[in-house]
N, C-alpha and C. Protein backbone atom coordinates (compact mmCIF):
# COMPACT_ATOMS: atom_id res chain seq x y z
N UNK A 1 110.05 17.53 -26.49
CA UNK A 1 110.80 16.74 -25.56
C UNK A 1 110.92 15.28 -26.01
N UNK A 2 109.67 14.65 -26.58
CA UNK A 2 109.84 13.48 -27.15
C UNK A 2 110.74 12.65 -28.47
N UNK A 3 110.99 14.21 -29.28
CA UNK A 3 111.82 14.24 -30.23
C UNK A 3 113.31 13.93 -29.71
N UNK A 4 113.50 14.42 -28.76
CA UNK A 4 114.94 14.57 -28.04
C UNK A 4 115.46 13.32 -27.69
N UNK A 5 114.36 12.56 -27.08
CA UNK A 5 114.71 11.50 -26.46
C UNK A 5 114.95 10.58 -27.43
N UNK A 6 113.74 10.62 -28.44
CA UNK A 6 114.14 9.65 -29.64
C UNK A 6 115.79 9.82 -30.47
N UNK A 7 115.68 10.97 -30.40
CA UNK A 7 116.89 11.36 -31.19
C UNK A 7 118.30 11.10 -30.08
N UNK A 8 117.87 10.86 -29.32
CA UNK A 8 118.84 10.55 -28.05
C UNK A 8 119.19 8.97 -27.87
N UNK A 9 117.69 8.32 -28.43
CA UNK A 9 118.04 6.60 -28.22
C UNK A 9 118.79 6.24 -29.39
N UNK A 10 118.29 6.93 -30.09
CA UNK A 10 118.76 6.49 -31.78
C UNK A 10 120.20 6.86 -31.64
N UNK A 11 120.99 8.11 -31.30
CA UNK A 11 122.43 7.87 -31.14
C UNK A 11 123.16 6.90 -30.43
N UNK A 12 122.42 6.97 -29.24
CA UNK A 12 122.94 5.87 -28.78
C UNK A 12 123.09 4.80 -28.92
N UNK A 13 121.92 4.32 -29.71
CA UNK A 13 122.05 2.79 -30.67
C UNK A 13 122.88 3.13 -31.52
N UNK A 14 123.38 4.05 -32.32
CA UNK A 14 124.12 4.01 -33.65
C UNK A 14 125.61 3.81 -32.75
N UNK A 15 125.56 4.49 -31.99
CA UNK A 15 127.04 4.31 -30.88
C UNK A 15 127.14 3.01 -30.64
N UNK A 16 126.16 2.06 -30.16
CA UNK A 16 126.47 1.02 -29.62
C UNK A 16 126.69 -0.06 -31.02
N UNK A 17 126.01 0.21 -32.36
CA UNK A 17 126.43 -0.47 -33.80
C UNK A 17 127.54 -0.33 -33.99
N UNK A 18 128.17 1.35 -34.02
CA UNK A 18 129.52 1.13 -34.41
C UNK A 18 130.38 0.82 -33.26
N UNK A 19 129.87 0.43 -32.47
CA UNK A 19 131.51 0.17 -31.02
C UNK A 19 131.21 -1.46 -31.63
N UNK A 20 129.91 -1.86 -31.82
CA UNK A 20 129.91 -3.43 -31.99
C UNK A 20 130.69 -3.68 -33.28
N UNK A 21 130.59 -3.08 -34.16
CA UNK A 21 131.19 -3.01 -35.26
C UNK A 21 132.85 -2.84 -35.65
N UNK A 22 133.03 -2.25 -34.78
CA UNK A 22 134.32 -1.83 -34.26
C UNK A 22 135.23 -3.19 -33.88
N UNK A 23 134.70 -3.23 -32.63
CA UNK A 23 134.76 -5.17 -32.06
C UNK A 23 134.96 -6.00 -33.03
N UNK A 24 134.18 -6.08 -33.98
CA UNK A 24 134.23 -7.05 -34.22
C UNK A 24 135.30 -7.52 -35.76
N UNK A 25 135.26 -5.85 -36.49
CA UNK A 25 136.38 -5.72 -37.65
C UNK A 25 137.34 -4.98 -37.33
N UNK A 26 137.47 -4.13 -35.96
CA UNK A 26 139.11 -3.36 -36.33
C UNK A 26 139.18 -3.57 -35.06
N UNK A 27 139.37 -4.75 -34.27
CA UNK A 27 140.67 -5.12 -33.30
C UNK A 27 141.51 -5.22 -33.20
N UNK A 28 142.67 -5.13 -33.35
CA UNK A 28 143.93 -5.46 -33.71
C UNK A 28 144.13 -6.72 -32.63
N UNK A 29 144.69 -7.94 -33.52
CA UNK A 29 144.68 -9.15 -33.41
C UNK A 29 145.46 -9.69 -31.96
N UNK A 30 146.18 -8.44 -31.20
CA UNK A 30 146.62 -8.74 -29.65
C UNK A 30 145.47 -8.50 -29.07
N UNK A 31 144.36 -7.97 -29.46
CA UNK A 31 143.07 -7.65 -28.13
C UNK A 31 142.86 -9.21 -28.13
N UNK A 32 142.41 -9.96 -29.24
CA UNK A 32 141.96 -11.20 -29.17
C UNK A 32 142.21 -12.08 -28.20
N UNK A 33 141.72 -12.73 -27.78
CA UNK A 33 141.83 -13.81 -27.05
C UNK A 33 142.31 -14.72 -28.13
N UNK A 34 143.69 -15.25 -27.58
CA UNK A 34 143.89 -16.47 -28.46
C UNK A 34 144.45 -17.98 -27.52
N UNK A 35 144.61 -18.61 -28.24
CA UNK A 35 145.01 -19.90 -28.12
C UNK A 35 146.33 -19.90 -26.85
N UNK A 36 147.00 -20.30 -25.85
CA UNK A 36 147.91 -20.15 -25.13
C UNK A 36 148.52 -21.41 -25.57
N UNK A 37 147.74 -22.66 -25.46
CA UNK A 37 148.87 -23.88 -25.96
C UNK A 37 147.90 -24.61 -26.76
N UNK A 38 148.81 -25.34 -27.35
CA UNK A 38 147.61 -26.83 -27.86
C UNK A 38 148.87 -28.10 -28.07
N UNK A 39 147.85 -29.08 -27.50
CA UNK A 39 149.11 -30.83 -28.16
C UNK A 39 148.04 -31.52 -27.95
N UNK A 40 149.19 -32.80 -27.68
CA UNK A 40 148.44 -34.13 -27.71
C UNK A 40 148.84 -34.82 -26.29
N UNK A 41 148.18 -35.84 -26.11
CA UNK A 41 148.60 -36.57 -25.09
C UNK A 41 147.73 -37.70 -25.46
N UNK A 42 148.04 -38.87 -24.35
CA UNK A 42 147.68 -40.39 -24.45
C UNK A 42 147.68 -40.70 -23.18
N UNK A 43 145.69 -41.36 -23.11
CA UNK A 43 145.72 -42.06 -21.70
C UNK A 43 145.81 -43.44 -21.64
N UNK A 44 146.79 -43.87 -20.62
CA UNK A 44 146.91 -45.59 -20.90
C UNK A 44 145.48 -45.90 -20.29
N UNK A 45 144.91 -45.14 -19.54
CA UNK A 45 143.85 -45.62 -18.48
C UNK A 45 142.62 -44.50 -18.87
N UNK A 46 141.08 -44.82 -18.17
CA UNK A 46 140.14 -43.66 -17.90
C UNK A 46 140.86 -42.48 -17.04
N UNK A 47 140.53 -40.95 -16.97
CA UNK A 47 141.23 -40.52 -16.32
C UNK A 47 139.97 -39.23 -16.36
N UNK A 48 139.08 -38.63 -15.20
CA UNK A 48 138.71 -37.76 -14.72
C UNK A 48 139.18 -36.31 -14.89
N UNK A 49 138.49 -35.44 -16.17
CA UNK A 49 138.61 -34.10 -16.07
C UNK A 49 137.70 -33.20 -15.56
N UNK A 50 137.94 -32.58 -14.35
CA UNK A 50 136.55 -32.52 -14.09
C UNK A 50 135.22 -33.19 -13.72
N UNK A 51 133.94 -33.08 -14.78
CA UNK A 51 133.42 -33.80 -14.41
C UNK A 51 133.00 -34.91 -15.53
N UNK A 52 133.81 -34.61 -16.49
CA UNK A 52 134.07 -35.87 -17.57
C UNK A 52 135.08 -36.85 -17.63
N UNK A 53 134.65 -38.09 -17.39
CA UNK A 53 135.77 -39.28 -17.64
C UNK A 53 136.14 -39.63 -18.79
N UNK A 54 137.22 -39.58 -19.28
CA UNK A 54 137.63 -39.86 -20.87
C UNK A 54 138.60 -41.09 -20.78
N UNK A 55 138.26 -41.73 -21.38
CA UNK A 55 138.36 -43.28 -21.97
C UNK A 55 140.11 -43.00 -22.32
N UNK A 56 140.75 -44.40 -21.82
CA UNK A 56 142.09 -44.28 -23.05
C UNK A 56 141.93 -44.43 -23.54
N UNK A 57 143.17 -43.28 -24.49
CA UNK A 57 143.34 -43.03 -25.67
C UNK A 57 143.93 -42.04 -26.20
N UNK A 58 144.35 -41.56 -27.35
CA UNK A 58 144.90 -40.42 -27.90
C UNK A 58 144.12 -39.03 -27.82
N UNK A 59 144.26 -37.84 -27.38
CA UNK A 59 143.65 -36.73 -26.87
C UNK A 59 144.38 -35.70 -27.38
N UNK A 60 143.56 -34.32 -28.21
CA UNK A 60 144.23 -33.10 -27.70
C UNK A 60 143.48 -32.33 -27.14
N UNK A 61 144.77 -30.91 -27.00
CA UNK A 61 144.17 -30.39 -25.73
C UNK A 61 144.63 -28.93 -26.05
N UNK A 62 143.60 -28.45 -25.64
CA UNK A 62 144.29 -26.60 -25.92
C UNK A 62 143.79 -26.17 -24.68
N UNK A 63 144.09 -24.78 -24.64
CA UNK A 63 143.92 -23.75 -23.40
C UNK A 63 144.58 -22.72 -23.78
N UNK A 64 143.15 -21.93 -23.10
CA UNK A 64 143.08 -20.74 -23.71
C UNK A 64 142.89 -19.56 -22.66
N UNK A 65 143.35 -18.77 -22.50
CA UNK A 65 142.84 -17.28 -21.46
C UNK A 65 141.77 -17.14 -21.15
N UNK A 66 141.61 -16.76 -20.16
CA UNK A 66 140.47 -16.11 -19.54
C UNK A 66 140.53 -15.55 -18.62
N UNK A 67 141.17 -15.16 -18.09
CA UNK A 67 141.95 -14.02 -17.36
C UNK A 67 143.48 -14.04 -16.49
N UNK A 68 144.06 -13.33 -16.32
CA UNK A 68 145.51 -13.87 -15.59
C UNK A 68 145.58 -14.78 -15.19
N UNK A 69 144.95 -15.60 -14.60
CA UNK A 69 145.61 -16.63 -13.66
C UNK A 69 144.40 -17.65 -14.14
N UNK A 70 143.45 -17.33 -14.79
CA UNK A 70 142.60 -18.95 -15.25
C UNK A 70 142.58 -18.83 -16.71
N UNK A 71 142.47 -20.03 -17.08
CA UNK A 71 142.14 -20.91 -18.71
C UNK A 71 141.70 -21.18 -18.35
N UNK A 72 140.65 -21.87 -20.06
CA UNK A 72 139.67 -22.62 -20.05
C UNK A 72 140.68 -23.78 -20.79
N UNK A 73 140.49 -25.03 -20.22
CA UNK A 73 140.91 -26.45 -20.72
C UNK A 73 139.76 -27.20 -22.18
N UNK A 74 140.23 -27.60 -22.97
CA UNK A 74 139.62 -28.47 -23.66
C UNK A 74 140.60 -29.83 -24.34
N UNK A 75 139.92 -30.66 -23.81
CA UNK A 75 140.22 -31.89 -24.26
C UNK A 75 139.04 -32.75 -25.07
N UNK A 76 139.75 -33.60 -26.15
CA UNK A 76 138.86 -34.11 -26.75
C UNK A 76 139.82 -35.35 -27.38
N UNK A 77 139.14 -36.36 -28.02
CA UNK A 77 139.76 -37.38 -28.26
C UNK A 77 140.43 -37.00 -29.90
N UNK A 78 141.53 -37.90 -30.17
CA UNK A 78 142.35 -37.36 -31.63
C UNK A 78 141.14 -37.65 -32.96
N UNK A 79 140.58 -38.40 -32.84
CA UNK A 79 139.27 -38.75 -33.72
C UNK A 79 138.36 -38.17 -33.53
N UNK A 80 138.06 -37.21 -32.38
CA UNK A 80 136.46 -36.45 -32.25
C UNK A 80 135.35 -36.97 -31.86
N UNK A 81 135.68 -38.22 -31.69
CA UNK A 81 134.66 -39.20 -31.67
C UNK A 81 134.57 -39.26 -29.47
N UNK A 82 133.86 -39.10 -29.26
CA UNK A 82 133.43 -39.56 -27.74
C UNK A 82 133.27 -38.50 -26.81
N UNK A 83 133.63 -38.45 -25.33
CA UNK A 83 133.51 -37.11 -24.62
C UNK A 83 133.88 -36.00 -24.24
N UNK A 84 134.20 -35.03 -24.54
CA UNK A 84 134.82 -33.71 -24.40
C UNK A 84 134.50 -32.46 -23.45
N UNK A 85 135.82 -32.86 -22.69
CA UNK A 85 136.32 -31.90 -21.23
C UNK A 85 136.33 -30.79 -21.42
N UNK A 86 135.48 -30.29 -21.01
CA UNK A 86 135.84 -28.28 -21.30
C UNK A 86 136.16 -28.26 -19.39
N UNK A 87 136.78 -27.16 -18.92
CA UNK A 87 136.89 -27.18 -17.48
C UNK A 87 137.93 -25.72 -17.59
N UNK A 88 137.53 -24.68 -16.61
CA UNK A 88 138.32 -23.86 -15.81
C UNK A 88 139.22 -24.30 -15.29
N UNK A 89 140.65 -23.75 -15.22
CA UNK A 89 141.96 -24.21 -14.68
C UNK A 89 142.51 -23.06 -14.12
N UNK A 90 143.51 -22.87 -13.18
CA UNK A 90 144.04 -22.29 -12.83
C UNK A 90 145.81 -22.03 -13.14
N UNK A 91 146.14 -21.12 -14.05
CA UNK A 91 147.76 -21.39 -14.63
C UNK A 91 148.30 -20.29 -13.99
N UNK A 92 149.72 -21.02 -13.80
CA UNK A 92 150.84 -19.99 -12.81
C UNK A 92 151.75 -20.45 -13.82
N UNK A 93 152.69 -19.16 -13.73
CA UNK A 93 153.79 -19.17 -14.55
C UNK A 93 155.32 -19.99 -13.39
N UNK A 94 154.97 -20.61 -12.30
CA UNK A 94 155.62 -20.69 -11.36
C UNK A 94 156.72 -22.09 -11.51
N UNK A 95 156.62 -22.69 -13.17
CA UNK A 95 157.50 -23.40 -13.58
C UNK A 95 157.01 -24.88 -12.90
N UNK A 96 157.89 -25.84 -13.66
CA UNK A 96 157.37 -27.21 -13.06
C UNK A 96 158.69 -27.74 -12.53
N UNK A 97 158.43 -28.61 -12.01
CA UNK A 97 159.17 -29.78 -11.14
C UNK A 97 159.97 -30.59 -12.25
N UNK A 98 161.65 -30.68 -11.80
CA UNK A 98 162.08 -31.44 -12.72
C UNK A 98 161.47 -32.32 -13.11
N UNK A 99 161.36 -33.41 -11.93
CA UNK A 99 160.67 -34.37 -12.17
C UNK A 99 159.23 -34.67 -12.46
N UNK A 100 158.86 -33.98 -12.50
CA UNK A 100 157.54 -33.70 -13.36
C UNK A 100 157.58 -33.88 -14.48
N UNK A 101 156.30 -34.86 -15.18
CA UNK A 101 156.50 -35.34 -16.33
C UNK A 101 154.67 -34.88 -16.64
N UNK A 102 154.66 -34.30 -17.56
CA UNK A 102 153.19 -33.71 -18.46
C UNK A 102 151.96 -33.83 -17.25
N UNK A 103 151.08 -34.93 -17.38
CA UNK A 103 149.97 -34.81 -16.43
C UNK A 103 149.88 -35.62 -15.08
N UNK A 104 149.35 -34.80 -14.09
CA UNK A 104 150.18 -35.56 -13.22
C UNK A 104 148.21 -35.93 -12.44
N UNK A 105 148.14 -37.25 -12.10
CA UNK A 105 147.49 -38.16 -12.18
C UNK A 105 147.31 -38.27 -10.15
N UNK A 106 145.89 -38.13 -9.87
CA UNK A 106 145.45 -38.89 -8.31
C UNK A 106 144.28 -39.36 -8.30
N UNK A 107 144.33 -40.48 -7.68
CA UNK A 107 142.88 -41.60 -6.97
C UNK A 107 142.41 -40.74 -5.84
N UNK A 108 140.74 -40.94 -6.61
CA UNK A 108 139.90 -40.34 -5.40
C UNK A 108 139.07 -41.53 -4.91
N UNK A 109 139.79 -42.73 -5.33
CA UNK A 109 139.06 -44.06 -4.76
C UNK A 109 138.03 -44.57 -5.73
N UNK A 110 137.78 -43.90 -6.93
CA UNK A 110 136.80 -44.49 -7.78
C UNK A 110 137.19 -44.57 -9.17
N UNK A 111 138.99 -43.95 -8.93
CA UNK A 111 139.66 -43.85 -10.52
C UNK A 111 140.32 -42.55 -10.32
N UNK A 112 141.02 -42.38 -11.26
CA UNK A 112 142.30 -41.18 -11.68
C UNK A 112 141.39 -39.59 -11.98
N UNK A 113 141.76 -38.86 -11.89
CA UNK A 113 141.35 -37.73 -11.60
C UNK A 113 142.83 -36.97 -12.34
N UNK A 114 142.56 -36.14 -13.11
CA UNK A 114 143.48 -34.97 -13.34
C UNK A 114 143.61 -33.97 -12.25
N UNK A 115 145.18 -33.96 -11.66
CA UNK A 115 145.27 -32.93 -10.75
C UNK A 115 146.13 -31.34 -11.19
N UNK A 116 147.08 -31.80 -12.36
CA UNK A 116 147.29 -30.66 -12.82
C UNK A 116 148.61 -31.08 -14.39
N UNK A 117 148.27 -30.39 -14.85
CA UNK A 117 149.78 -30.62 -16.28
C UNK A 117 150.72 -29.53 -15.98
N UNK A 118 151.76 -30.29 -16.26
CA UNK A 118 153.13 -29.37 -16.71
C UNK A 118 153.58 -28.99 -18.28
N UNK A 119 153.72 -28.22 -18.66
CA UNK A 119 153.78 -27.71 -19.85
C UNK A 119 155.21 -27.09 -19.67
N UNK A 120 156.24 -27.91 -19.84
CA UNK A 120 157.94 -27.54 -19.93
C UNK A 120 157.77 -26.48 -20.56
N UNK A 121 157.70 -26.79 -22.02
CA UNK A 121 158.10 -25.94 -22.92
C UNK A 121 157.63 -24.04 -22.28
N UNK A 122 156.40 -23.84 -22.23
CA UNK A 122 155.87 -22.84 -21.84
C UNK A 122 156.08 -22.32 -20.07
N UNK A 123 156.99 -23.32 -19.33
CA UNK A 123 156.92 -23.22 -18.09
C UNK A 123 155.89 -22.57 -17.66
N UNK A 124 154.84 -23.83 -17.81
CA UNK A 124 153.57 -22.98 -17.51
C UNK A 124 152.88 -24.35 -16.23
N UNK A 125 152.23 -24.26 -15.32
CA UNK A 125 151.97 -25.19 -14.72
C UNK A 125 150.39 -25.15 -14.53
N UNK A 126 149.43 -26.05 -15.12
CA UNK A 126 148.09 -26.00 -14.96
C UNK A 126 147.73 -26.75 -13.94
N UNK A 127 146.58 -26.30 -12.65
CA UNK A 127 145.95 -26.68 -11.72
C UNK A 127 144.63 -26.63 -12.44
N UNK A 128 144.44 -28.13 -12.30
CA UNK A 128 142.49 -28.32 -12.25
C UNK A 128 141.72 -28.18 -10.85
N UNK A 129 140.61 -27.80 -11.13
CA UNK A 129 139.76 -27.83 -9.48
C UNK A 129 139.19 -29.33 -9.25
N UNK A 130 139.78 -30.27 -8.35
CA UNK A 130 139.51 -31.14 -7.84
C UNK A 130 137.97 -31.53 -7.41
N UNK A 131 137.59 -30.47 -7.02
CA UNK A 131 136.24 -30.44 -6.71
C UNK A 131 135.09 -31.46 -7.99
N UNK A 132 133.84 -32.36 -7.39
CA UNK A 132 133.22 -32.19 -8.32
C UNK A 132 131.93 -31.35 -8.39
């Protein structure tokens, strides 16, 4: 009986090597999680992502999937140099406001706060969680 079981864990580990194995060399490159956008932007001012304040200045920014309706945000400065916003977002394909211009900016009384970007090109509209 003890043979069985061994011989029972041991497949099952070899199962779980090759599914890991599997994963990790024959995905075909749509399973992946990839990149949804990336640019640049420029803050004239400090401006609140989350719960990191980033200095003006030149910034990029990608976002990436994580499931239908949330990305993960990353911002970082064009030099690498200083603090970097990672933050959950919420994206709808629900298009932007003509007048909507890239990031759209509110005072919570202690400074600017990111409330959400428009991404024309992708008619894609990102909501940050206000919350801190």
């Amino acid at each position: 009986m003890k043979v069985r079981k061994k011989n029972a864990l041991r497949s099952s580990a070899v199962i779980q090597m090759a599914l890991a194995i599997a994963l990790v060399c024959g995905v075909p490159a749509s399973f992946v999680a990839q990149e949804l956008v990336k640019g640049t932007f420029t803050l004239s001012e400090p401006v609140r992502f989350g719960s990191t304040v980033l200095p003006a200045g030149p910034y990029t920014m990608s976002v990436e999937p994580v499931t239908s309706t949330k990305v993960l945000v990353f911002v970082r400065a064009e030099n690498k140099i200083g603090p970097v916003a990672s933050l959950l977002a919420t994206a709808s394909q629900r298009g932007c406001e003509v007048s909507s211009r890239g990031l759209s900016l509110q005072s919570d009384g202690t400074g600017l706060v990111a409330r959400s970007m428009c991404l024309h090109r992708q008619e894609l509209t990102i909501d940050f969680d206000l919350a801190r």
